[in-house]
Protein backbone atom coordinates (compact mmCIF):
# COMPACT_ATOMS: atom_id res chain seq x y z
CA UNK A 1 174.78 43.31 -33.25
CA UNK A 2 174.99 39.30 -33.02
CA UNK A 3 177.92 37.91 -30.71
CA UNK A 4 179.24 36.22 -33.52
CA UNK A 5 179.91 39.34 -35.80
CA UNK A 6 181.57 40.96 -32.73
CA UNK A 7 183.41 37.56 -32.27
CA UNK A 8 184.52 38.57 -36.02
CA UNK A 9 185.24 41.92 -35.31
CA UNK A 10 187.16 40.95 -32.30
CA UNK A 11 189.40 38.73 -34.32
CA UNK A 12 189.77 41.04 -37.34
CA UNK A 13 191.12 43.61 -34.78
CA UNK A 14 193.84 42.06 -33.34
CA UNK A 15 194.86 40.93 -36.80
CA UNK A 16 194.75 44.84 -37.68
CA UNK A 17 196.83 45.73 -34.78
CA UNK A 18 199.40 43.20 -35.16
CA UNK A 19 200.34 44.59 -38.42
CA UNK A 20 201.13 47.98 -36.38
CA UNK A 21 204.29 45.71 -35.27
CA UNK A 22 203.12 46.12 -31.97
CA UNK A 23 204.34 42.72 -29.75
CA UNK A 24 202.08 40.20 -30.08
CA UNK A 25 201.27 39.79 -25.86
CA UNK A 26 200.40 43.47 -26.33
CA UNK A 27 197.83 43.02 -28.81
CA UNK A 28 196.55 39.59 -27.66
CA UNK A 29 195.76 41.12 -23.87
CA UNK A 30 195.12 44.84 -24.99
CA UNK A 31 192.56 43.69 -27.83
CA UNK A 32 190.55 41.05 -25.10
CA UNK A 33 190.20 43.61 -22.66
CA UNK A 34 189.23 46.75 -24.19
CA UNK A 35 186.47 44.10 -25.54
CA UNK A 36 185.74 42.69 -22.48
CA UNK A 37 185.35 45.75 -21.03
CA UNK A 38 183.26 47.65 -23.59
CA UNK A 39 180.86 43.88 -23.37
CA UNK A 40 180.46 43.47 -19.67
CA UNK A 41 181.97 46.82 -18.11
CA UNK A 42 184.92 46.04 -15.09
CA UNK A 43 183.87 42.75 -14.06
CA UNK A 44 184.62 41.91 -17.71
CA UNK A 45 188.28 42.16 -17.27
CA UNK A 46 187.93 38.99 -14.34
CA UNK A 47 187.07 36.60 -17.76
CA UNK A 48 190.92 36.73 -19.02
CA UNK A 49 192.26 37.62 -15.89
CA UNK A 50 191.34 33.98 -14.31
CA UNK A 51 192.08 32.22 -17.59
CA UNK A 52 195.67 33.71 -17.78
CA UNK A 53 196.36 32.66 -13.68
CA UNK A 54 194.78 29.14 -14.48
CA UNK A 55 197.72 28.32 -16.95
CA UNK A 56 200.05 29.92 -14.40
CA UNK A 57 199.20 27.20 -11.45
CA UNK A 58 199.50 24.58 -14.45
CA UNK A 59 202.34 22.81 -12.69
CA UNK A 60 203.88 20.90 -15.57
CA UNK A 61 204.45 24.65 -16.98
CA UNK A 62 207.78 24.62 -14.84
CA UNK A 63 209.32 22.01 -18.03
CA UNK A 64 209.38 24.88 -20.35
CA UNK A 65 212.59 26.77 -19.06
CA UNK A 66 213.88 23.65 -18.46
CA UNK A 67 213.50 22.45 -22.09
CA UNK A 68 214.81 25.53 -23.29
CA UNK A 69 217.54 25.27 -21.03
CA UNK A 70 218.86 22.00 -22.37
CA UNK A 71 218.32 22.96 -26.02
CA UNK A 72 220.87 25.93 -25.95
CA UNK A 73 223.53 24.35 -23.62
CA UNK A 74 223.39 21.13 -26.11
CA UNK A 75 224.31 23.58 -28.51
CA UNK A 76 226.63 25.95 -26.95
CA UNK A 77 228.58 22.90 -25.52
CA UNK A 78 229.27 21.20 -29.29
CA UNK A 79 228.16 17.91 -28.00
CA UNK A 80 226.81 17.87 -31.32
CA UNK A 81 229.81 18.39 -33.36
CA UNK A 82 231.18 14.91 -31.79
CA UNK A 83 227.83 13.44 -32.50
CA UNK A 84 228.16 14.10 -36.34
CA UNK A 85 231.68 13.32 -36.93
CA UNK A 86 230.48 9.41 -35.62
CA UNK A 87 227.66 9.63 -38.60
CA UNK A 88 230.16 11.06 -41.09
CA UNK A 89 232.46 7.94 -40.03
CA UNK A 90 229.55 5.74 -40.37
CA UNK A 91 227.61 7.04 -43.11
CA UNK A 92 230.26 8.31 -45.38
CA UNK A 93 230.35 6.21 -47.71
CA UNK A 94 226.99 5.77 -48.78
CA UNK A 95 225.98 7.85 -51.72
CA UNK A 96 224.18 10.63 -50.00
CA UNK A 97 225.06 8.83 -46.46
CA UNK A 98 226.38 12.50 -45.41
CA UNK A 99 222.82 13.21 -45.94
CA UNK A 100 221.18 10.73 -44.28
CA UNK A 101 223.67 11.23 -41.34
CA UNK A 102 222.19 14.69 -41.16
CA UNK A 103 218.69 12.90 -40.82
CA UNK A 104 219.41 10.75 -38.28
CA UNK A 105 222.04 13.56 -36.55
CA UNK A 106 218.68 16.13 -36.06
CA UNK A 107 216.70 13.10 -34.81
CA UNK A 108 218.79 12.70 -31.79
CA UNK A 109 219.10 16.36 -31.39
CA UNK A 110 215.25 16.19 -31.55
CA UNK A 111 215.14 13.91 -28.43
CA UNK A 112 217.35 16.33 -26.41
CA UNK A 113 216.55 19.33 -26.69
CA UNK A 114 212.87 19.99 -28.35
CA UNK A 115 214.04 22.87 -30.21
CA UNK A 116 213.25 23.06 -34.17
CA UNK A 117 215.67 26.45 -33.92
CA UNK A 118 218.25 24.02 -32.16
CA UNK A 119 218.33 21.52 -35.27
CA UNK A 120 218.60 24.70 -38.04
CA UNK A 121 221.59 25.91 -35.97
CA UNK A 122 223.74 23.01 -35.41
CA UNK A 123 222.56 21.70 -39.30
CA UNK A 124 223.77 24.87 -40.41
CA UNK A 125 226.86 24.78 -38.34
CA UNK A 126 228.52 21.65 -38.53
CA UNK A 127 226.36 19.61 -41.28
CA UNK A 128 226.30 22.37 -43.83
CA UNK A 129 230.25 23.03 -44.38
CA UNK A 130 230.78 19.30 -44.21
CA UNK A 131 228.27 18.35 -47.15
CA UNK A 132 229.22 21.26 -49.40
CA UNK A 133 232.93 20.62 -49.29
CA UNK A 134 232.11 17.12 -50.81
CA UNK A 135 230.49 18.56 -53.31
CA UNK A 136 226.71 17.68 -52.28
CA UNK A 137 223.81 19.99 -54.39
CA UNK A 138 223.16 23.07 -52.37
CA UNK A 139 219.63 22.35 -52.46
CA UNK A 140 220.00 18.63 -51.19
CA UNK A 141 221.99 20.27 -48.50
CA UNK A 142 219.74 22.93 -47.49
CA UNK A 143 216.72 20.85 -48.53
CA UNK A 144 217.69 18.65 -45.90
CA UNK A 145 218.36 20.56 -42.98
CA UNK A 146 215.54 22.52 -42.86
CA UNK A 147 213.50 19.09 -42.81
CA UNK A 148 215.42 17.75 -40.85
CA UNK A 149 214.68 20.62 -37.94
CA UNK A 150 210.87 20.02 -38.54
CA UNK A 151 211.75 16.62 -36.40
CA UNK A 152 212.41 19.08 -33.74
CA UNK A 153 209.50 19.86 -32.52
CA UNK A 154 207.52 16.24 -32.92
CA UNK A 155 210.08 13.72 -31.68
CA UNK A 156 209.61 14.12 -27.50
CA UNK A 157 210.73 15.85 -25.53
CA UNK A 158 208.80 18.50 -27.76
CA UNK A 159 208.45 22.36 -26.42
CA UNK A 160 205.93 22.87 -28.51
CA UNK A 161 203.76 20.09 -27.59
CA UNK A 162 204.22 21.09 -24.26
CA UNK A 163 202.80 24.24 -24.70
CA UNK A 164 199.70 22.84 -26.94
CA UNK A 165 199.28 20.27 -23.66
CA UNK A 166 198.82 23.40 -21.66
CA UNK A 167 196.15 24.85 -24.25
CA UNK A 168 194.30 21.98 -24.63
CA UNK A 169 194.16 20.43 -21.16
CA UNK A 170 195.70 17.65 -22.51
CA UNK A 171 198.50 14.91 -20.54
CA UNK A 172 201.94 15.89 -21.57
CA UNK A 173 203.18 11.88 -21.81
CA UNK A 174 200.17 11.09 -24.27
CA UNK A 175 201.33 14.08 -26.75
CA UNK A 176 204.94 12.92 -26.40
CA UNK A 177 204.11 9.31 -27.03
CA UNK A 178 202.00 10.31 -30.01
CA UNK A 179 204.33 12.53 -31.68
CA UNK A 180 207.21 9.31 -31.65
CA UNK A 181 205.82 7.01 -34.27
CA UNK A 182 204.42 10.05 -36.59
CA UNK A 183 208.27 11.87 -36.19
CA UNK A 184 209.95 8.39 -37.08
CA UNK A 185 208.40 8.16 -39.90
CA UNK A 186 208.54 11.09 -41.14
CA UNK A 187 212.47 10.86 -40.40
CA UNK A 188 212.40 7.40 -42.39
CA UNK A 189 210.05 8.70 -45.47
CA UNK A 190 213.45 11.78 -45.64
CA UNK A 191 215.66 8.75 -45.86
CA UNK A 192 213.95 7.01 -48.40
CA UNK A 193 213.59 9.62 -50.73
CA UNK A 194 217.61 11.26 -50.17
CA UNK A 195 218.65 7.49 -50.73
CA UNK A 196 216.47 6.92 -53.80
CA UNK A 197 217.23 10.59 -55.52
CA UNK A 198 220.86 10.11 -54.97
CA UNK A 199 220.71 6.43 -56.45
CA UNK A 200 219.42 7.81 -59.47
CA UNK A 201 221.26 11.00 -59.39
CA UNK A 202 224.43 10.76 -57.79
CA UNK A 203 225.80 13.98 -58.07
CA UNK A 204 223.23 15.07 -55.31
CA UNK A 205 225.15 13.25 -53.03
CA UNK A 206 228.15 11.75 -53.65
CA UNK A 207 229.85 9.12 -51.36
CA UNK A 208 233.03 9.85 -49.64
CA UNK A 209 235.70 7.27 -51.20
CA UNK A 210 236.49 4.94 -48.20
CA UNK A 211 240.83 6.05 -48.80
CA UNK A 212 239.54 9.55 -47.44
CA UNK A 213 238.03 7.39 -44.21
CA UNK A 214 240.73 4.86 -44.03
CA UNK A 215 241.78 6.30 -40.34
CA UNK A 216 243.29 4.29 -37.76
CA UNK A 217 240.71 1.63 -35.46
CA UNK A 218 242.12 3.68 -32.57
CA UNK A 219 240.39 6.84 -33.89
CA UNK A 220 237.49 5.70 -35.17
CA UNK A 221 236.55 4.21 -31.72
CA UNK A 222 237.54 7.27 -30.40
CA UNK A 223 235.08 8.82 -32.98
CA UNK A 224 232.44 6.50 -31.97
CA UNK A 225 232.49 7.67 -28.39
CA UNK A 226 230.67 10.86 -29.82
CA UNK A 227 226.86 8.69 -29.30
CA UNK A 228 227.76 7.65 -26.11
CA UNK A 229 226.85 11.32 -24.21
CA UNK A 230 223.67 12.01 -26.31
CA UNK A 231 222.66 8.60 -25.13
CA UNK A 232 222.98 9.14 -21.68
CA UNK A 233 220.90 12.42 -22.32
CA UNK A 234 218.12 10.92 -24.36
CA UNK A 235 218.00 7.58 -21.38
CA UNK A 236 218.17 10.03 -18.50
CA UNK A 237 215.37 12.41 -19.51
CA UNK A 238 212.71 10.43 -21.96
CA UNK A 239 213.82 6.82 -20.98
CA UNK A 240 213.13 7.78 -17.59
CA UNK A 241 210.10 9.78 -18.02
CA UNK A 242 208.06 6.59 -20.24
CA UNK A 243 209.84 3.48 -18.10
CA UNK A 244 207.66 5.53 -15.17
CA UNK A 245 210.26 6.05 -12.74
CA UNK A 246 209.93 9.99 -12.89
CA UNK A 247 207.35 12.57 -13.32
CA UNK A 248 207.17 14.87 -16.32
CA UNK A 249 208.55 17.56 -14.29
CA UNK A 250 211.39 15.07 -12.88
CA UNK A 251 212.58 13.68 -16.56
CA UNK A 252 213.29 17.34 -17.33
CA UNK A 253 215.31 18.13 -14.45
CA UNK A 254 217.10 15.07 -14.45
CA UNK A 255 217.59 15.74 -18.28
CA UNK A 256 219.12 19.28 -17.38
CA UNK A 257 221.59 17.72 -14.85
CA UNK A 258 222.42 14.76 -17.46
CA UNK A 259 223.33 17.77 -20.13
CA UNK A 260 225.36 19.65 -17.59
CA UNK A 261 227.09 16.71 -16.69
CA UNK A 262 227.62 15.90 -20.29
CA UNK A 263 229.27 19.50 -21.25
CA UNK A 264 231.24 18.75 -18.02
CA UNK A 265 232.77 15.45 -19.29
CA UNK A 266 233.78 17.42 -22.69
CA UNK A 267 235.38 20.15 -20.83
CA UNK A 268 233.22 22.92 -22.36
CA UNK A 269 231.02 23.96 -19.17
CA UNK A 270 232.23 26.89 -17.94
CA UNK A 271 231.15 30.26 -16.48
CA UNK A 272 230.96 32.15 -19.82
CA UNK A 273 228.62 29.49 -21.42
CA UNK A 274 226.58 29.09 -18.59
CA UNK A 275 225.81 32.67 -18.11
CA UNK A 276 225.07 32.80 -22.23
CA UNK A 277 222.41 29.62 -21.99
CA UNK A 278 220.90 30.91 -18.60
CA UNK A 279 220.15 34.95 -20.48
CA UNK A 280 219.03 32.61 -24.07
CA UNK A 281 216.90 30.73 -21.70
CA UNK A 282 215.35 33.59 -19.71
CA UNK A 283 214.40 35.69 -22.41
CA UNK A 284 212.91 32.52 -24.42
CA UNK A 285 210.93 31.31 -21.24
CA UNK A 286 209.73 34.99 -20.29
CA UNK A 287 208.63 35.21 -24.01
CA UNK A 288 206.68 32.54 -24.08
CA UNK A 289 205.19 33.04 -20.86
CA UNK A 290 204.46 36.42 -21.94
CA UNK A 291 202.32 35.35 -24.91
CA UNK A 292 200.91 32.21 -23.72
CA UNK A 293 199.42 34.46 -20.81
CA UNK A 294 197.67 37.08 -23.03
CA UNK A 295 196.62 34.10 -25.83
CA UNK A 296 194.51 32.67 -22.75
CA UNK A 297 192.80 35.91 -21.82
CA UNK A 298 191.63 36.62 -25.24
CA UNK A 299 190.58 33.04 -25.95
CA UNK A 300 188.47 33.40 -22.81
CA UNK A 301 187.03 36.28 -23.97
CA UNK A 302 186.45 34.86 -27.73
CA UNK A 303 185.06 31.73 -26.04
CA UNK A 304 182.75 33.59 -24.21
CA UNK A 305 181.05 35.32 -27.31
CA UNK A 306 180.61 31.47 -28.55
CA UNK A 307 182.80 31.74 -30.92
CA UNK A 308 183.72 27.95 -31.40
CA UNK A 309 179.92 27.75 -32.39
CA UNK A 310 180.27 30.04 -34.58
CA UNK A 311 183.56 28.85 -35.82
CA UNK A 312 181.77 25.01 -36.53
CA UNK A 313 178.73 26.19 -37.85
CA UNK A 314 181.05 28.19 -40.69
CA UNK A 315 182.57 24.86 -41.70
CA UNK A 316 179.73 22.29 -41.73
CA UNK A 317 177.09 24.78 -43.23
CA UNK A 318 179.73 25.13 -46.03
CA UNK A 319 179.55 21.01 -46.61
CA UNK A 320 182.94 19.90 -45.68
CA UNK A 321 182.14 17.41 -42.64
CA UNK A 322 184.30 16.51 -39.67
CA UNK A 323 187.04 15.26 -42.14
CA UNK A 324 187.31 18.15 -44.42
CA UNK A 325 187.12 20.20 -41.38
CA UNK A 326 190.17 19.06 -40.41
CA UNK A 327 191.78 19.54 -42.94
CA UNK A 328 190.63 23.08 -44.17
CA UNK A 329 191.70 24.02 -40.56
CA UNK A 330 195.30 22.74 -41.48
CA UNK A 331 194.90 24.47 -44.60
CA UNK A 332 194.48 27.87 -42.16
CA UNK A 333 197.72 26.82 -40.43
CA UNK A 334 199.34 27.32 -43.52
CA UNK A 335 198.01 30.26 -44.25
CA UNK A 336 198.87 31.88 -41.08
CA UNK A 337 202.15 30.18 -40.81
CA UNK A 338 203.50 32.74 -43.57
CA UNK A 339 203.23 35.69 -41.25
CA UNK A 340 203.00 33.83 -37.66
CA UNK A 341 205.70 31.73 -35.56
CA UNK A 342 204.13 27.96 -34.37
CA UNK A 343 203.97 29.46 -30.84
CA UNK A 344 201.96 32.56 -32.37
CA UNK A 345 199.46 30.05 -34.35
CA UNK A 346 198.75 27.83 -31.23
CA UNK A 347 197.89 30.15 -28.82
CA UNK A 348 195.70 32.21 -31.29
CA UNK A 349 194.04 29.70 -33.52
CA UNK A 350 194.45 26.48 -31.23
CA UNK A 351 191.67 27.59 -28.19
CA UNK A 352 189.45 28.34 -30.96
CA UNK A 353 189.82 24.96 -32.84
CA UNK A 354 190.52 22.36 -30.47
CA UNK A 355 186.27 22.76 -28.49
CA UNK A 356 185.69 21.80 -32.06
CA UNK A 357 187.88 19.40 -32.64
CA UNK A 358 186.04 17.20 -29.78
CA UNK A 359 182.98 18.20 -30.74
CA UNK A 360 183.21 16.44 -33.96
CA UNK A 361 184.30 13.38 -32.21
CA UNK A 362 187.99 13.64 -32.82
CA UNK A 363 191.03 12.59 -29.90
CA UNK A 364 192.99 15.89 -29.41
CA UNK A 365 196.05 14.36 -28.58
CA UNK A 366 195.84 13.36 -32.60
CA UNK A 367 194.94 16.45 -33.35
CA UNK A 368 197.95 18.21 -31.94
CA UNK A 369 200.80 15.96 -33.72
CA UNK A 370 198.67 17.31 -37.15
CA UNK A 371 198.54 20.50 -35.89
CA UNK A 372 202.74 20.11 -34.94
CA UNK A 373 203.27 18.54 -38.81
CA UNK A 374 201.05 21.76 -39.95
CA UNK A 375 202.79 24.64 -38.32
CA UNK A 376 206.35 23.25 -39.51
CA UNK A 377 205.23 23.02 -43.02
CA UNK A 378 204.06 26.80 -42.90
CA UNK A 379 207.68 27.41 -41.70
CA UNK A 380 208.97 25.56 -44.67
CA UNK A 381 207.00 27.60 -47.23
CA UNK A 382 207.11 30.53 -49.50
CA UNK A 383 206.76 33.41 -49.43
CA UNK A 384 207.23 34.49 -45.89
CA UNK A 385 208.15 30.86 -44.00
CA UNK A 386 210.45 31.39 -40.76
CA UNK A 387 213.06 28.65 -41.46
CA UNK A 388 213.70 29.72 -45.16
CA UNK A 389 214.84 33.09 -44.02
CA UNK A 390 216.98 31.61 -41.51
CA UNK A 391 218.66 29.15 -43.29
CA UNK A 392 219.27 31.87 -45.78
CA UNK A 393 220.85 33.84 -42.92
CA UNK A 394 222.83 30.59 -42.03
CA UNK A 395 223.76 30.00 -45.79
CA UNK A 396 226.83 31.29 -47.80
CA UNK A 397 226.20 33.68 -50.29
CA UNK A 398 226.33 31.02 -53.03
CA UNK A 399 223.12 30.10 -51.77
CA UNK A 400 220.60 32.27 -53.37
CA UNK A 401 216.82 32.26 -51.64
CA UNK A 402 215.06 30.65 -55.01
CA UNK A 403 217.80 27.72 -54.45
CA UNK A 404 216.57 27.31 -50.44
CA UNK A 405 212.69 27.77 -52.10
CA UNK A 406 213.67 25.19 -54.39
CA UNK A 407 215.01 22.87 -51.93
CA UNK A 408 212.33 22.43 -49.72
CA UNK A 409 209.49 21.47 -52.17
CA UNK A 410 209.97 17.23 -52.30
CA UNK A 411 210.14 17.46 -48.32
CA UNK A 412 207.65 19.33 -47.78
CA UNK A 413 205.33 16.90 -50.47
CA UNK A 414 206.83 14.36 -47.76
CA UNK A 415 205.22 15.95 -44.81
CA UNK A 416 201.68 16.39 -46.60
CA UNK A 417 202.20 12.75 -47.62
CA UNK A 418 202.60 12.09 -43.75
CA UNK A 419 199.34 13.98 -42.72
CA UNK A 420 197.41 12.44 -45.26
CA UNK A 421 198.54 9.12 -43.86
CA UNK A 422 198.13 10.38 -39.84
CA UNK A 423 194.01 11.29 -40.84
CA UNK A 424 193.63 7.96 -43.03
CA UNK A 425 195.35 6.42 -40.68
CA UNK A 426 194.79 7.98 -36.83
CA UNK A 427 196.05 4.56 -35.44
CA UNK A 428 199.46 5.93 -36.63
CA UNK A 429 198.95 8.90 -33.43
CA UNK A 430 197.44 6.55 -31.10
CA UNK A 431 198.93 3.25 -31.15
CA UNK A 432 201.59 4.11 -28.78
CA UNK A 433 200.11 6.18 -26.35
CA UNK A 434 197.73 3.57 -25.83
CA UNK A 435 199.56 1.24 -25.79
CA UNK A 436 201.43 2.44 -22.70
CA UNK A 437 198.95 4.07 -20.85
CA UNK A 438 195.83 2.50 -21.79
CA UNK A 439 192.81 4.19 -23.50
């Protein structure tokens, strides 16, 4: 029996046993060892064992909780609801501006927290209600948000390409960098085409007539103080981090004391909300640590049976070359992303693809804002994506599932449009990080 059909066989298996529902750390460390043990007896079980304690040491890892931390007290404070009552001021009265506003709104939540679940909530929370009383299509509303909460994990600080930093050995900073100009645009190329669709169709998103916003200058100051805290967020933690004054590690602890400061100022940081964010964050960050553990153990064990070999020689005997490499292994992102979570896909697929990845000559730290665009696209999509079922969950009841299918299809055209332009166009990824910390 060849080491590549066991490498199969391996794979197939844990594919098997996830659909037993059992969790997914169970499967990932329970399938690598039995193998590991039934390949090279006792001293076997040393392979995954080492991997798993490698990642632990990985001292960058302490950001995650932290990350977490600040998405769910950004959210449980409301900072956010001030936040988007100064874009509804400001953007009301632009057909579709309310639109937009939501946009820009999950942009800035973006460069808080991390969190695409963060975005989907407060979207669904305080942009939602306000967009469908003034009579906005329900599929321009919930077309929007759930793009809009793709931004979340792209625009730094981003969990998730935290987590593929710690898979691929790669420096935190460069990721971050290279997921800025690639989330911007993406966030502009929304903008363009909500402004355009409700320019030719205005019932989409109809502007808010300026006697409904004629409020005193008093007020609308007042309103305008709403940017002012998410500021001081974004400057404390990333501004910090990229002007090189503190460490990764630093820019998310200062971060975390900027947002509890923050919920301080607003009066909504007490005991009660503390203790909820500290259990939300706990249970996310054990989670993760969980599964991130187990996906290294069985990727050491996968590795060892040379299965990346195995993996490249399936795609270049079939003729596709490094480029359509690439992209048939976004094309198995998709695929996976209708049964599998982002976090699932990049500790199962990612150790397998990213050896490969530099072995055809591509930069990794590209390859992981592509892999980022990827996995939010399979949450976007049919039949089984992540983010349709909770935005459905989120919805009213007016809002059937075919409308939140129907919604997402021009955005997500938007996001393919954007990868096609990040692999034409790689200087795109780059340009920044390079630009600040040289090649």
């Amino acid at each position: 029996m060849s080491y590549s059909f066991i490498a199969l066989l391996m794979f197939l298996t844990m594919f098997v046993v996830l659909l037993t529902g059992r969790h997914i750390y169970a499967v990932l460390g329970g399938v690598a060892s039995v193998f590991a043990f039934i390949l090279w007896g006792p001293g076997g079980l040393d392979m995954g064992f080492h991997s798993a304690f490698t990642l632990i040491n990985w001292y960058p890892l302490v950001t995650l909780p932290i990350f977490v931390f600040i998405g769910y007290l950004f959210s449980e404070s409301k900072i956010s609801e001030d936040l988007y009552e100064m874009i509804y001021v400001l953007m009301g009265t632009v057909k579709g501006g309310l639109a937009v506003g939501t946009i820009i709104l999950m942009a800035i939540i973006s460069a808080i927290n991390g969190l695409s679940v963060a975005g989907m909530s407060v979207g669904s929370s305080v942009a939602l209600p306000e967009m469908l009383k003034r009579k906005y299509d329900k599929k321009m509303v919930t077309g929007v948000i759930q793009a809009g909460s793709s931004l979340g994990i792209l625009i730094p600080p981003s969990v998730v390409l935290v987590l593929y930093g710690m898979i691929a050995r790669q420096p935190v900073g460069h990721l971050w960098l290279a997921g800025v100009v690639p989330g911007l645009l993406m966030a502009a190329l929304f903008i363009l085409y909500i402004v355009v669709r409700c320019k030719l169709q205005p019932e989409m998103g109809p502007a808010i007539s300026k006697e409904e916003l004629n409020i005193p200058l008093r007020d609308k100051l007042k309103t305008l103080k709403g940017g002012i805290l998410p500021l001081f967020i974004v400057l404390t933690m990333s501004g910090l981090f990229f002007l090189g004054i503190t460490s990764l590690v630093e820019s998310a602890a200062t971060g975390a004391v900027a947002t509890l400061i923050a919920a301080a100022i607003k009066g909504r940081l007490n005991w009660k909300v503390l203790n909820r964010v500290l259990d939300q964050t706990l249970s996310i960050s054990a989670m993760f640590m969980w599964v991130v553990m187990a996906a290294m153990a069985f990727a050491a064990i996968f590795d060892g049976l040379g299965a990346v070999h195995a993996i490249k020689d399936l795609f270049l005997s079939h003729g596709f070359g490094p480029v359509g490499t690439i992209i048939a292994m976004q094309v198995s992102f998709l695929l996976l992303g209708t049964f599998l979570d982002d976090t699932a896909m990049l500790i199962i697929v990612a150790p397998l693809y990213i050896p490969l990845v530099v072995s055809l000559g591509f930069n990794p730290v590209w390859y992981g804002v592509l892999y980022t665009i990827t996995c939010q696209i399979a949450y976007l999509t049919p039949p089984f994506g992540y983010n349709l079922f909770l935005m459905k969950a989120m919805a009213p009841k007016e809002i059937t599932i075919m409308d939140i299918y129907q919604s997402i299809v021009p955005f997500v055209l938007i996001m393919l449009a954007t990868i096609g332009l990040l692999i034409i166009f790689p200087e795109i990824v780059l340009w920044l990080p390079e630009a600040h910390f040289g090649n």
